[in-house]
Protein backbone atom coordinates (compact mmCIF):
# COMPACT_ATOMS: atom_id res chain seq x y z
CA UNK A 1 0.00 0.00 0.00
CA UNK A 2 1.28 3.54 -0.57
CA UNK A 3 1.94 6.22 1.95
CA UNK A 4 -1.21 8.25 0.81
CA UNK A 5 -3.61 4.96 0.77
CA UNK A 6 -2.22 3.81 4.24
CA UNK A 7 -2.89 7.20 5.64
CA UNK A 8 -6.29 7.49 4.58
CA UNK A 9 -7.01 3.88 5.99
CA UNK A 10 -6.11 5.52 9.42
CA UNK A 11 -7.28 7.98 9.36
CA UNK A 12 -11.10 6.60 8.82
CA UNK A 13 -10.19 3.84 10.99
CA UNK A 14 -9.60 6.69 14.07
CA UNK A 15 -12.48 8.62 12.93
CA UNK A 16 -14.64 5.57 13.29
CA UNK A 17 -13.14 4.91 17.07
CA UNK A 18 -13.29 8.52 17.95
CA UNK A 19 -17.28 8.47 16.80
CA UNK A 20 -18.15 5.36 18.35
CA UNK A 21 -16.04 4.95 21.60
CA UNK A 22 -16.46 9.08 22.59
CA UNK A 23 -15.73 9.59 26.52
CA UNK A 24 -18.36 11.35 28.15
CA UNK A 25 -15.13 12.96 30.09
CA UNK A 26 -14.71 16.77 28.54
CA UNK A 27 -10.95 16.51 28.25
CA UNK A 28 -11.18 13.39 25.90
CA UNK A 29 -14.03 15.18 23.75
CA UNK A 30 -12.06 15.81 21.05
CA UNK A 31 -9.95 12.41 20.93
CA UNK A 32 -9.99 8.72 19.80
CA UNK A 33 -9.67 6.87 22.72
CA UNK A 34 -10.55 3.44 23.75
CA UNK A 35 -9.48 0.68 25.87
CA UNK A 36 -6.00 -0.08 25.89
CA UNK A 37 -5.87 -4.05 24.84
CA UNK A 38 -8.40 -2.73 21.66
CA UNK A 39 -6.61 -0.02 20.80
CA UNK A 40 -3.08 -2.47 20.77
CA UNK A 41 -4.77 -5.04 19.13
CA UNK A 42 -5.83 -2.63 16.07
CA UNK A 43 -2.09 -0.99 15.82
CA UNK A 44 -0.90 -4.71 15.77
CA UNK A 45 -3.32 -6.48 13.25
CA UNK A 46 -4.29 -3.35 10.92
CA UNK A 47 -0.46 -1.76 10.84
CA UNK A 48 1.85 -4.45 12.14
CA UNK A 49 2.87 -1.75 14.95
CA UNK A 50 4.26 -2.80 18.49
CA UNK A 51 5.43 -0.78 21.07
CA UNK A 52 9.07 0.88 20.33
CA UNK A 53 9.11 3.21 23.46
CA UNK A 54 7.56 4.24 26.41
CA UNK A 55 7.88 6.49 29.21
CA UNK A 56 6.05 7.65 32.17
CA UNK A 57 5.29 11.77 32.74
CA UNK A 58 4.64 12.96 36.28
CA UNK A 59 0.90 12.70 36.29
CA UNK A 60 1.69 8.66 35.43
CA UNK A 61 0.25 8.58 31.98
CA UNK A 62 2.09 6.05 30.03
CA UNK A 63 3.10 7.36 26.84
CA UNK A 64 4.16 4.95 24.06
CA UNK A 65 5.44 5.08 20.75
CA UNK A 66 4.42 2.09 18.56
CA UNK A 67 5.49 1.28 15.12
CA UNK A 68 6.10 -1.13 11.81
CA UNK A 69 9.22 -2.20 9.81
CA UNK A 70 7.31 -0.65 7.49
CA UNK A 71 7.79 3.18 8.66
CA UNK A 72 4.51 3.59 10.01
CA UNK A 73 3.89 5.22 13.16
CA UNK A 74 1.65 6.06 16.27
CA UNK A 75 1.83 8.23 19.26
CA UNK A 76 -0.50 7.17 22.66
CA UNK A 77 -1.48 8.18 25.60
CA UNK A 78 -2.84 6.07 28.45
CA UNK A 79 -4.52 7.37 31.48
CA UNK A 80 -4.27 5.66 34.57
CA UNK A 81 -7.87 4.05 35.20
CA UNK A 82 -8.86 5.51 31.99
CA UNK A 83 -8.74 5.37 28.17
CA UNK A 84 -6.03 4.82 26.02
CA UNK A 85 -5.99 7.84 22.80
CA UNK A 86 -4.49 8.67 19.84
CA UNK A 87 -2.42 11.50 19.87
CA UNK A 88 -0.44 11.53 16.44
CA UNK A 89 0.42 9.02 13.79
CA UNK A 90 2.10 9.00 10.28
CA UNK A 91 4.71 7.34 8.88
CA UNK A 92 8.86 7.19 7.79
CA UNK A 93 9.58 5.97 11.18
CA UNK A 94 13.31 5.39 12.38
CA UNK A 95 14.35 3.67 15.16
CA UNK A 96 17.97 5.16 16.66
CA UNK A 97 20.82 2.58 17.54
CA UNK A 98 21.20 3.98 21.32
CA UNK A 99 18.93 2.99 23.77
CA UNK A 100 18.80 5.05 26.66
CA UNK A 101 18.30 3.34 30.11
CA UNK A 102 16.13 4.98 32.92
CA UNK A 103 17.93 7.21 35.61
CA UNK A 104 18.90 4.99 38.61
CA UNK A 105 19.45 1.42 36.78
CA UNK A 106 22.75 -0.08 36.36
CA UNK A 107 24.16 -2.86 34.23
CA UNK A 108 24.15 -6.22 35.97
């Protein structure tokens, strides 16, 4: 599938989450979200995606990057207790050699 064609397919397949599986919560309004397991079972079967990163911000929302040896690409964001959402996708992903390790860990 081309770039174009592969965006499009997302991009109706996010518009269909966001109208079905709306949040009643305000601060979602304007967001796909959905539970987490359905929203990592569509990256993996419809794109191929899996997780690449992850971190944690101070409000413990679990951010995670998650994408295909293909180049595609797709941003989340999970709440604790609460939906998982879309925040940006797209594709000519790269992943860098160096993996960084958390602050505090050590080599065993």
């Amino acid at each position: 599938m081309n770039r174009t064609l592969v965006g499009a397919v997302r991009g109706a397949m996010w518009g269909a989450v966001a109208l079905l599986l709306m949040p009643a919560a305000p601060v979602h309004a304007q967001m796909a979200c959905a539970a987490r397991e359905a929203v990592v079972s569509a990256l993996a079967t419809r794109f191929g995606e899996t997780v690449s990163a992850t971190g944690v911000d101070r409000n413990g929302n679990l951010l995670e990057v998650f994408s295909s040896a293909g180049g595609s690409w797709t941003i989340v964001l999970t709440i604790p207790g609460g939906p998982t959402c879309l925040l940006a996708s797209g594709d000519g992903w790269w992943q860098a050699d160096e993996r960084r390790k958390p602050a505090g860990t050590h080599d065993s």
